[in-house]
C-alpha atoms as a PDB file:
ATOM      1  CA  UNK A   1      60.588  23.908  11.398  1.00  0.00           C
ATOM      2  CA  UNK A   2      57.304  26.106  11.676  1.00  0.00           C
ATOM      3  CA  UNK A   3      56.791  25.911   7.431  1.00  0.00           C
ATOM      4  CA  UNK A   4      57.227  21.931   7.769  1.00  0.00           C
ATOM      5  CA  UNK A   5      54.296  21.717  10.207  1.00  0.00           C
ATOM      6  CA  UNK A   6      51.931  23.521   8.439  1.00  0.00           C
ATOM      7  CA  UNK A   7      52.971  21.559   5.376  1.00  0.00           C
ATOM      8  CA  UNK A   8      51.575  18.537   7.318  1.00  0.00           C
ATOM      9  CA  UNK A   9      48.374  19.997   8.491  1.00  0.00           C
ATOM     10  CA  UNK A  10      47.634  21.144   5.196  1.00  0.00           C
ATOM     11  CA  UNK A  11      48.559  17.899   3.056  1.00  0.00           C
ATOM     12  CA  UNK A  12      45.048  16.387   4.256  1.00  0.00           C
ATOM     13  CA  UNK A  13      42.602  18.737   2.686  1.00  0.00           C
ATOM     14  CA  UNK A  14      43.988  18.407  -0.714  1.00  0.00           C
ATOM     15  CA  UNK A  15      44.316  14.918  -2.335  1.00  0.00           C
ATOM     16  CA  UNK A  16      45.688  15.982  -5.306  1.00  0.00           C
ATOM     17  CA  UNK A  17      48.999  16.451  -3.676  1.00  0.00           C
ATOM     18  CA  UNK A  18      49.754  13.285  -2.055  1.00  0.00           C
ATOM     19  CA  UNK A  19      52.394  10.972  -2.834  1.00  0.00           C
ATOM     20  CA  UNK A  20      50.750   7.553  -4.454  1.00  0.00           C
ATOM     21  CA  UNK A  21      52.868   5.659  -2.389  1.00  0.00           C
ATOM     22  CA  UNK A  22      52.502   7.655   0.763  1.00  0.00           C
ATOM     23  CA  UNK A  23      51.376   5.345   4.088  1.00  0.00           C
ATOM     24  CA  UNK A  24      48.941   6.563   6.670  1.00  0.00           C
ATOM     25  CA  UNK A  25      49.123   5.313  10.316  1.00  0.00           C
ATOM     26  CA  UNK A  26      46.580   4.763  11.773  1.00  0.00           C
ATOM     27  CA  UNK A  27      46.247   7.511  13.495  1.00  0.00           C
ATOM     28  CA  UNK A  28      46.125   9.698  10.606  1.00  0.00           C
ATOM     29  CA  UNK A  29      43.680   7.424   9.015  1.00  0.00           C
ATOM     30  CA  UNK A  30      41.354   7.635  12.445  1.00  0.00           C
ATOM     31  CA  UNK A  31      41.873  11.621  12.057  1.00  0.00           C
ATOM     32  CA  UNK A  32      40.556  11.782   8.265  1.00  0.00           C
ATOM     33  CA  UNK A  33      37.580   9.763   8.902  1.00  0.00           C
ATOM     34  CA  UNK A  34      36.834  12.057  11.849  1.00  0.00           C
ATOM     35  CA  UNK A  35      37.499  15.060   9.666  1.00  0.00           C
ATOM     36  CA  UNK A  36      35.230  13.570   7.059  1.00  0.00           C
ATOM     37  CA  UNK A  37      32.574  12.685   9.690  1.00  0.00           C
ATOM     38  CA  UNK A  38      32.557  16.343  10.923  1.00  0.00           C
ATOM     39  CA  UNK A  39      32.220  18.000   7.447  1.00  0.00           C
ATOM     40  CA  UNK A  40      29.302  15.071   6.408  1.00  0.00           C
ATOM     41  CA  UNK A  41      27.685  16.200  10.324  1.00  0.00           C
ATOM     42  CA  UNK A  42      27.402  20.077   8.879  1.00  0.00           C
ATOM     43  CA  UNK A  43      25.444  18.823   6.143  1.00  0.00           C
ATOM     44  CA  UNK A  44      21.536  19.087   6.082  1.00  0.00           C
ATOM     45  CA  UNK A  45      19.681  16.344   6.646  1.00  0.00           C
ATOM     46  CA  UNK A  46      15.992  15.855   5.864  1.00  0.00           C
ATOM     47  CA  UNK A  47      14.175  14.064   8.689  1.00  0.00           C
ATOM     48  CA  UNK A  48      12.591  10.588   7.629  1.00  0.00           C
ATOM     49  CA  UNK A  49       9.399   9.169   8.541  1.00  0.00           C
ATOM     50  CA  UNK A  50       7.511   5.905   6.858  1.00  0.00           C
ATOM     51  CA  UNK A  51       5.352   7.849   4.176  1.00  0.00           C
ATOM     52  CA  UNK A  52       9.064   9.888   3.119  1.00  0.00           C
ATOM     53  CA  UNK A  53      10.562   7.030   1.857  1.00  0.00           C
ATOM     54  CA  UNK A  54       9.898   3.465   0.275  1.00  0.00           C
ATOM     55  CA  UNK A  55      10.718  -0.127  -0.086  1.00  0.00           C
ATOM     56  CA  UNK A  56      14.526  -0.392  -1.656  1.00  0.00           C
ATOM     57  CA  UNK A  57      15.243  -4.123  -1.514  1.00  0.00           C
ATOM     58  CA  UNK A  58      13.143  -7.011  -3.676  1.00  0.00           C
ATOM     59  CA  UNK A  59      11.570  -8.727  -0.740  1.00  0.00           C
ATOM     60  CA  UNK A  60      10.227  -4.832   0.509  1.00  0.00           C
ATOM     61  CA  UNK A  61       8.565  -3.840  -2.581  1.00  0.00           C
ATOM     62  CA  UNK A  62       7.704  -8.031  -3.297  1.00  0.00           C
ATOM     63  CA  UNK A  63       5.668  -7.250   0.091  1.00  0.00           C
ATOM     64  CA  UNK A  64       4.602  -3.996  -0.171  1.00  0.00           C
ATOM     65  CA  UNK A  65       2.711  -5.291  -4.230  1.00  0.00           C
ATOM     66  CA  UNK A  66       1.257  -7.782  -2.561  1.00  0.00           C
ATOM     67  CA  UNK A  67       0.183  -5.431   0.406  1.00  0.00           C
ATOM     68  CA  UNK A  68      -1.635  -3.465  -2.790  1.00  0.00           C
ATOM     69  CA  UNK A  69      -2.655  -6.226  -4.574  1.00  0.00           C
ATOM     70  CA  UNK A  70      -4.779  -7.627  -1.367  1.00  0.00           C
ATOM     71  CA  UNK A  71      -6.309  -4.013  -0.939  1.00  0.00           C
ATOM     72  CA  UNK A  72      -7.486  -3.922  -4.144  1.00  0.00           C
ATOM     73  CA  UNK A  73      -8.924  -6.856  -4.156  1.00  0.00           C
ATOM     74  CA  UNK A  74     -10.464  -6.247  -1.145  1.00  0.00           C
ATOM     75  CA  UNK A  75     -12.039  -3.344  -2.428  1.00  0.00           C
ATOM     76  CA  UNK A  76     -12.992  -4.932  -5.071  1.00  0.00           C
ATOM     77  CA  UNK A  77     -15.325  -7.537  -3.188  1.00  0.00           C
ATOM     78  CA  UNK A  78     -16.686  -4.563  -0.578  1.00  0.00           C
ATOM     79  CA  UNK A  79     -17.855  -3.003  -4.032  1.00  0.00           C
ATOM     80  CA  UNK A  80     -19.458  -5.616  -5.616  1.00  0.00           C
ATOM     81  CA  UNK A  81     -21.347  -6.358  -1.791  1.00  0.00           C
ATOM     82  CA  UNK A  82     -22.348  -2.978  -2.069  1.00  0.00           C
ATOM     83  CA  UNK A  83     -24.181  -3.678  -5.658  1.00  0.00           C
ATOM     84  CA  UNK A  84     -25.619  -6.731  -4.626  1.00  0.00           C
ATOM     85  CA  UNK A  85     -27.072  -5.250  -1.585  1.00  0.00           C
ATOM     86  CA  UNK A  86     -28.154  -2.559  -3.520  1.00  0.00           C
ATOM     87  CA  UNK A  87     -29.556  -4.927  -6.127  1.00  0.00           C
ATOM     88  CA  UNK A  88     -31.743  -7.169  -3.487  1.00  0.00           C
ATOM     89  CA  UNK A  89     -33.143  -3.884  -2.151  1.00  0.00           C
ATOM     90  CA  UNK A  90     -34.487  -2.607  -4.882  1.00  0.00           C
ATOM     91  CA  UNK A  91     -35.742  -5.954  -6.215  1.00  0.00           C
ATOM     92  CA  UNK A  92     -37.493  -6.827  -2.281  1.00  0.00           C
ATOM     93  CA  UNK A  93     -39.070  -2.855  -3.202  1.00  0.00           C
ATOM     94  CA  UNK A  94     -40.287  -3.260  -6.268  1.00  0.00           C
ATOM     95  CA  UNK A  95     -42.187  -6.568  -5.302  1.00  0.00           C
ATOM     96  CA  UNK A  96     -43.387  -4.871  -1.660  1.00  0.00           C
ATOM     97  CA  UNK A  97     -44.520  -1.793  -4.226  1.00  0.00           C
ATOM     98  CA  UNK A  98     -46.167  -3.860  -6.439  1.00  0.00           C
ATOM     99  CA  UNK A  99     -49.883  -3.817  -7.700  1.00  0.00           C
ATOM    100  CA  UNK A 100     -52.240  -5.150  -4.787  1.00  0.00           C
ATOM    101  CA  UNK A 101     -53.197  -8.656  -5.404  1.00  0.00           C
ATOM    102  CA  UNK A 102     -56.627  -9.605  -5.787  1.00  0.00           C
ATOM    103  CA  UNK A 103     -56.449 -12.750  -2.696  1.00  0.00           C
ATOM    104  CA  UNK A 104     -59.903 -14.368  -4.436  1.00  0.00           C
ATOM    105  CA  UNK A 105     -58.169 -14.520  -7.720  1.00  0.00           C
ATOM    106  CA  UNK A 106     -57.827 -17.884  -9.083  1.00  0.00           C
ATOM    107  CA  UNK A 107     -55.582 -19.826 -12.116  1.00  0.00           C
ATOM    108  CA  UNK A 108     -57.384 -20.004 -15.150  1.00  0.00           C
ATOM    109  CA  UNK A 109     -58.234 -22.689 -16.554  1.00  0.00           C
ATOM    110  CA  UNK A 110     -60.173 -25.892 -15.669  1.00  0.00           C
ATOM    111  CA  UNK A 111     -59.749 -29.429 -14.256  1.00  0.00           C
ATOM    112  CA  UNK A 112     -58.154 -30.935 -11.714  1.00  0.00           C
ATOM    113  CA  UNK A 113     -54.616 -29.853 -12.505  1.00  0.00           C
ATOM    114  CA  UNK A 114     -54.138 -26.226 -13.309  1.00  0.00           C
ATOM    115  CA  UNK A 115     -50.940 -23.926 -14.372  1.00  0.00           C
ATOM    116  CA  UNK A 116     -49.285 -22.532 -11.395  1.00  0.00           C
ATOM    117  CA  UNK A 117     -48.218 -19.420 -13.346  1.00  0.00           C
ATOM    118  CA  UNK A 118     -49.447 -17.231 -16.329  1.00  0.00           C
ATOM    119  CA  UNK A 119     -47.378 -15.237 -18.766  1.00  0.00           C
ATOM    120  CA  UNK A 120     -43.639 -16.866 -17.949  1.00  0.00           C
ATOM    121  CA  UNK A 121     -41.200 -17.699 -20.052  1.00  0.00           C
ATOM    122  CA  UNK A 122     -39.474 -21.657 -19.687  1.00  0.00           C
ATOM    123  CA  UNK A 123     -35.897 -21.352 -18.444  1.00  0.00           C
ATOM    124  CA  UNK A 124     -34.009 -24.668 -17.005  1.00  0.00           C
ATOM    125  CA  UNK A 125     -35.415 -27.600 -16.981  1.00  0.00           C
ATOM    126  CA  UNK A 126     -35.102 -30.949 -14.904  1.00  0.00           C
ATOM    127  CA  UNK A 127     -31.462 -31.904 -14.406  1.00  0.00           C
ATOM    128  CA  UNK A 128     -29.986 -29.200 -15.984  1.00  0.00           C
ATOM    129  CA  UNK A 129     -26.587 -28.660 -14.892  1.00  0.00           C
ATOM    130  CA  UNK A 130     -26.809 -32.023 -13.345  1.00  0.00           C
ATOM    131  CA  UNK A 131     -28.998 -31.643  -9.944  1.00  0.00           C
ATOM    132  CA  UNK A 132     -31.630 -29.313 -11.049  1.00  0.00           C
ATOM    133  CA  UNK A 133     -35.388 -31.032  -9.902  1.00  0.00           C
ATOM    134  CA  UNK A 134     -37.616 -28.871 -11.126  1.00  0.00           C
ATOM    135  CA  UNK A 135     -38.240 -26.226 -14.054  1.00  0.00           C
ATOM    136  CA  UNK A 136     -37.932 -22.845 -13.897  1.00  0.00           C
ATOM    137  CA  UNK A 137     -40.660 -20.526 -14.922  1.00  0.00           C
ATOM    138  CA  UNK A 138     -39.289 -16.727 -15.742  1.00  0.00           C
ATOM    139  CA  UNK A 139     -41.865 -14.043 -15.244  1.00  0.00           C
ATOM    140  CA  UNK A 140     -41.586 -10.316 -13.305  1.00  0.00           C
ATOM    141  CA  UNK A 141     -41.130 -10.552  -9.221  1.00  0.00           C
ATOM    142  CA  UNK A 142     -45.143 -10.036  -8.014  1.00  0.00           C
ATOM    143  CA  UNK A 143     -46.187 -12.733 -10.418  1.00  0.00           C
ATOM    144  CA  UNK A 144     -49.217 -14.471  -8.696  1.00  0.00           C
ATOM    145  CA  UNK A 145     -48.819 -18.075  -8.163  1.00  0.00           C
ATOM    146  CA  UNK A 146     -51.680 -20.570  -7.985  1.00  0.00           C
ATOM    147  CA  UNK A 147     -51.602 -24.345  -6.490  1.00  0.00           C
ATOM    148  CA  UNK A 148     -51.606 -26.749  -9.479  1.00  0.00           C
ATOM    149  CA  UNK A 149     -54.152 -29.345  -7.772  1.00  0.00           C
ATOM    150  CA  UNK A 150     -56.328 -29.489  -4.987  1.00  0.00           C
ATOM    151  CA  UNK A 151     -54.332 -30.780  -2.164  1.00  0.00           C
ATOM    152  CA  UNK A 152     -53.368 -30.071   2.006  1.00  0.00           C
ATOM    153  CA  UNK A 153     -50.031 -27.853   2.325  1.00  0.00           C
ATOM    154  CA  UNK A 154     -47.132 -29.783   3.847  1.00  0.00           C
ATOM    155  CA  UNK A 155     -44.778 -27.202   3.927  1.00  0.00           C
ATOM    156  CA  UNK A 156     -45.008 -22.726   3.947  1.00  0.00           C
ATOM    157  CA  UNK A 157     -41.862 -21.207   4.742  1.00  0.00           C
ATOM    158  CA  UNK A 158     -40.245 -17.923   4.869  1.00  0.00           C
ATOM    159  CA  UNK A 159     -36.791 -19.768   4.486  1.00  0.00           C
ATOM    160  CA  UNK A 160     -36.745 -23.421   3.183  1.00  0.00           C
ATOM    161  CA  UNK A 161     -33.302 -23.863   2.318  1.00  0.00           C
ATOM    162  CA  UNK A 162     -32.302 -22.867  -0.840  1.00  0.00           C
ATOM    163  CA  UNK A 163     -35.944 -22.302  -2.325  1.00  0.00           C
ATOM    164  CA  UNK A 164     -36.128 -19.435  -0.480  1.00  0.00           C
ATOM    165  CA  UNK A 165     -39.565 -18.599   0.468  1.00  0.00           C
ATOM    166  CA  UNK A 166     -41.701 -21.788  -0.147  1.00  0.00           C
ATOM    167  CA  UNK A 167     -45.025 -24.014  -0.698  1.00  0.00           C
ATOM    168  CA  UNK A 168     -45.069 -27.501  -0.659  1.00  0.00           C
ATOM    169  CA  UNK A 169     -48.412 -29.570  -1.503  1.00  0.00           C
ATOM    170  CA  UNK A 170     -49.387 -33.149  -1.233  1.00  0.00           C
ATOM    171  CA  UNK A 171     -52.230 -33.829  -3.602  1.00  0.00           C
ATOM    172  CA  UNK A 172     -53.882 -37.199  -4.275  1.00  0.00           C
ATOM    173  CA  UNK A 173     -54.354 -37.472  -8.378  1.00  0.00           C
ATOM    174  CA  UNK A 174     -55.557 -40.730 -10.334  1.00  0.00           C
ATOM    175  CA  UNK A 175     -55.133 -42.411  -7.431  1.00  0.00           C
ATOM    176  CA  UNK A 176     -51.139 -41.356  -7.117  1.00  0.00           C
ATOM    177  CA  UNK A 177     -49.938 -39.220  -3.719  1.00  0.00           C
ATOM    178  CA  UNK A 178     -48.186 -36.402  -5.583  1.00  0.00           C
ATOM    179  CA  UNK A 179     -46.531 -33.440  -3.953  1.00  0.00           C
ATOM    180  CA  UNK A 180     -45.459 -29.734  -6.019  1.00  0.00           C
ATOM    181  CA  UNK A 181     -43.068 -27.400  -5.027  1.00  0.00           C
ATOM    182  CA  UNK A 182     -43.368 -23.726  -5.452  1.00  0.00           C
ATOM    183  CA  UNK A 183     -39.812 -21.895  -4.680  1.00  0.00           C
ATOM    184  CA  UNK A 184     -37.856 -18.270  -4.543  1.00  0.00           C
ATOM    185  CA  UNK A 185     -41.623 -16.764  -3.528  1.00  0.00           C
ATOM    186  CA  UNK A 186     -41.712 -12.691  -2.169  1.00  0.00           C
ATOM    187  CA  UNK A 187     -40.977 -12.572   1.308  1.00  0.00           C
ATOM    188  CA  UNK A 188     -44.416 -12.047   3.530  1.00  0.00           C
ATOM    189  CA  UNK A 189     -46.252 -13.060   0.246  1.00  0.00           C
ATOM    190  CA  UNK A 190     -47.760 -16.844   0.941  1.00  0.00           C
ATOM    191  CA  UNK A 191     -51.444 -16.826   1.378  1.00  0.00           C
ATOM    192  CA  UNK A 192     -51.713 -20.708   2.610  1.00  0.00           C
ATOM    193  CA  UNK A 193     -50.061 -22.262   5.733  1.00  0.00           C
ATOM    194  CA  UNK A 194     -49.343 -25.836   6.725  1.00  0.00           C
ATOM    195  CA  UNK A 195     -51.818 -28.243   7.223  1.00  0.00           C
ATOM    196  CA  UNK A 196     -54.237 -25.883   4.983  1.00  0.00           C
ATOM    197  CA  UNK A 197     -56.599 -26.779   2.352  1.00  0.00           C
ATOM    198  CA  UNK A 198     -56.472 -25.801  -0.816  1.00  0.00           C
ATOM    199  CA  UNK A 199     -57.744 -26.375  -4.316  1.00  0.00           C
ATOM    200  CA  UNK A 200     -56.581 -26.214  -7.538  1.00  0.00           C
ATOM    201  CA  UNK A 201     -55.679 -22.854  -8.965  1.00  0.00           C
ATOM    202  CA  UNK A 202     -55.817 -21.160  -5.173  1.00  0.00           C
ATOM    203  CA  UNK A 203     -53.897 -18.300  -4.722  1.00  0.00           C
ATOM    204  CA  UNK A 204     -50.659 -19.072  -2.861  1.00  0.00           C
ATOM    205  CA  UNK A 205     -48.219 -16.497  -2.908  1.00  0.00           C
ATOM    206  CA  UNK A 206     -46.471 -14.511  -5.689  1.00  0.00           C
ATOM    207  CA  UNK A 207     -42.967 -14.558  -7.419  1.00  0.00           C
ATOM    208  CA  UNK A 208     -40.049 -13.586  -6.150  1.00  0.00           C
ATOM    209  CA  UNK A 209     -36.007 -13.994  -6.306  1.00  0.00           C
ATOM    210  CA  UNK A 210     -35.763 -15.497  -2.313  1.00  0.00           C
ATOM    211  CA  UNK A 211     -32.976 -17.772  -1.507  1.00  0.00           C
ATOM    212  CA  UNK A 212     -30.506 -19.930  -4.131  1.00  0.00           C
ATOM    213  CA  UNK A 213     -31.806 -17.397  -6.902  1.00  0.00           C
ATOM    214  CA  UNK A 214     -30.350 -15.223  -9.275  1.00  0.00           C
ATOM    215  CA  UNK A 215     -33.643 -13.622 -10.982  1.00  0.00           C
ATOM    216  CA  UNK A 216     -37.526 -13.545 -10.783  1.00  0.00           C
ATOM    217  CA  UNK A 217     -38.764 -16.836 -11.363  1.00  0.00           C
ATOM    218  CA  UNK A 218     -40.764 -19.798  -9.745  1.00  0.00           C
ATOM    219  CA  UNK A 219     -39.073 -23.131  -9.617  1.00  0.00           C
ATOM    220  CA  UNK A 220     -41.576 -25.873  -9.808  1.00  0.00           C
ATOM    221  CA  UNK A 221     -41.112 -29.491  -8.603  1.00  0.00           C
ATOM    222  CA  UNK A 222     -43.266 -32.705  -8.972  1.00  0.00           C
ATOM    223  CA  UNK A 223     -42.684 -36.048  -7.313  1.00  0.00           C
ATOM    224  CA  UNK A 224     -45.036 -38.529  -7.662  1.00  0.00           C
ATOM    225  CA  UNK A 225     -45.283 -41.641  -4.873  1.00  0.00           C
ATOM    226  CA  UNK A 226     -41.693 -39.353  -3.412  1.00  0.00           C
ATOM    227  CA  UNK A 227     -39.845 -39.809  -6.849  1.00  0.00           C
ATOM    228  CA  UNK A 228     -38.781 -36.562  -9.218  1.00  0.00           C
ATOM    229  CA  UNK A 229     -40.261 -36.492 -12.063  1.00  0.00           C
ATOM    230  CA  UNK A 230     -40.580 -33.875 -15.081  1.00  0.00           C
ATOM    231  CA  UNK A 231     -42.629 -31.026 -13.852  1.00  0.00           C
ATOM    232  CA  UNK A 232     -42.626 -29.595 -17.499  1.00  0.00           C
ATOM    233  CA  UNK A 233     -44.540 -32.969 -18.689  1.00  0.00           C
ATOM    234  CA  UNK A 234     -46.237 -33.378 -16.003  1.00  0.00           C
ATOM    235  CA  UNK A 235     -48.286 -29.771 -16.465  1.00  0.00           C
ATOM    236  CA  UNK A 236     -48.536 -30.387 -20.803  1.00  0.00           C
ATOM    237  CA  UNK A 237     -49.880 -33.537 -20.034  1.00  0.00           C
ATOM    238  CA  UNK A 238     -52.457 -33.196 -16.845  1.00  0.00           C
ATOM    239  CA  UNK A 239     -53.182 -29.028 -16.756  1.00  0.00           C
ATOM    240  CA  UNK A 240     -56.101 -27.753 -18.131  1.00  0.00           C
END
């Protein structure tokens, strides 16, 4: 009786000895889980916290490369804000550090239309890209600009939408009311203020890269009785 009861205490632990066809109750099933849930308790187990373990399931790491993808993007835009910034500073230096500007200089030339700017190279013209008014002229930030013609200034801003810093003219010429448009100037650099007086080749303030800009340049508009028309012809045909 005593060697049959150890038998069945023993028959558990070892697998390999059980009938196939043997049948648990249930109570002998509910004792092996327990047995197996004691032996699995004894085990060591490494304590988990969110940077010891990832995403497991497609939706997880679905989230978790998009989490990445927006952070690196991010970082990509705080990066390139950082070279821009860097980029306008150094531009607003070099035009603050500039050679002193002579303020009785004037345009040279003769007649009653003059050159706004010397030494530039053309860059767009009217309508390019479909909405541009004026031309550009391309020369270094510092650049002193002149008033093409004698005229009373309408407009001298520090911000004048997307020009930037800007001059605006009215000038009476052969008899037509014509106004010019001097954009993207050096901040603190106009010399003239509304209302003024000027005359043709009068310093007014020197190039710069202010507002809808992307480079040193001065964008030049004419309109003649308030209509655009091309500042590029206008200055071959009328400056002296």
């Amino acid at each position: 009786m005593v060697v049959g009861l150890i038998a069945t205490v023993a028959l558990p632990a070892y697998a390999a000895f059980r009938p196939e066809a043997e049948t648990k109750t249930l109570q002998q099933a509910a004792a092996a889980d327990a047995q197996s849930l004691v032996v699995a308790s004894d085990a060591t187990v490494a304590q988990l916290d969110r940077s010891s373990y990832s995403a497991t399931t497609a939706e997880e790491i679905d989230k978790k490369k998009a989490a990445e993808a927006a952070a690196e993007r991010a970082r990509q835009v705080a990066a390139a804000a950082r070279t821009t910034s860097t980029s306008t500073s150094t531009n607003s230096a070099n035009s603050t550090n500039s050679t002193p500007i002579d303020l009785s200089m004037t345009a040279p030339g003769s007649g009653e239309v003059r050159w706004p700017i010397q030494g530039f190279t053309k860059g767009r013209g009217l309508w390019d890209s479909g909405y541009h008014q004026g031309v550009d002229l391309l020369a270094s930030c510092g650049t002193p600009l002149f008033a093409a013609a004698a005229g009373v200034v309408r407009v001298s801003q520090e911000s004048f939408g997307g020009y930037g810093v800007a001059v605006t003219i009215d000038h009476v010429i052969n008899g037509q009311r014509v106004n010019t448009l001097y954009g993207h100037m050096t901040y603190g650099s106009r010399q003239v203020q509304s209302g003024q007086t000027v005359e043709a080749g009068q310093l007014i303030g020197v190039v710069g890269s202010t507002g809808s800009s992307t480079a040193c340049h001065l964008h030049f508009e004419v309109h003649i009785n308030n209509a655009v028309v091309d500042p590029w012809a206008w200055l071959e045909q009328n400056a002296g």
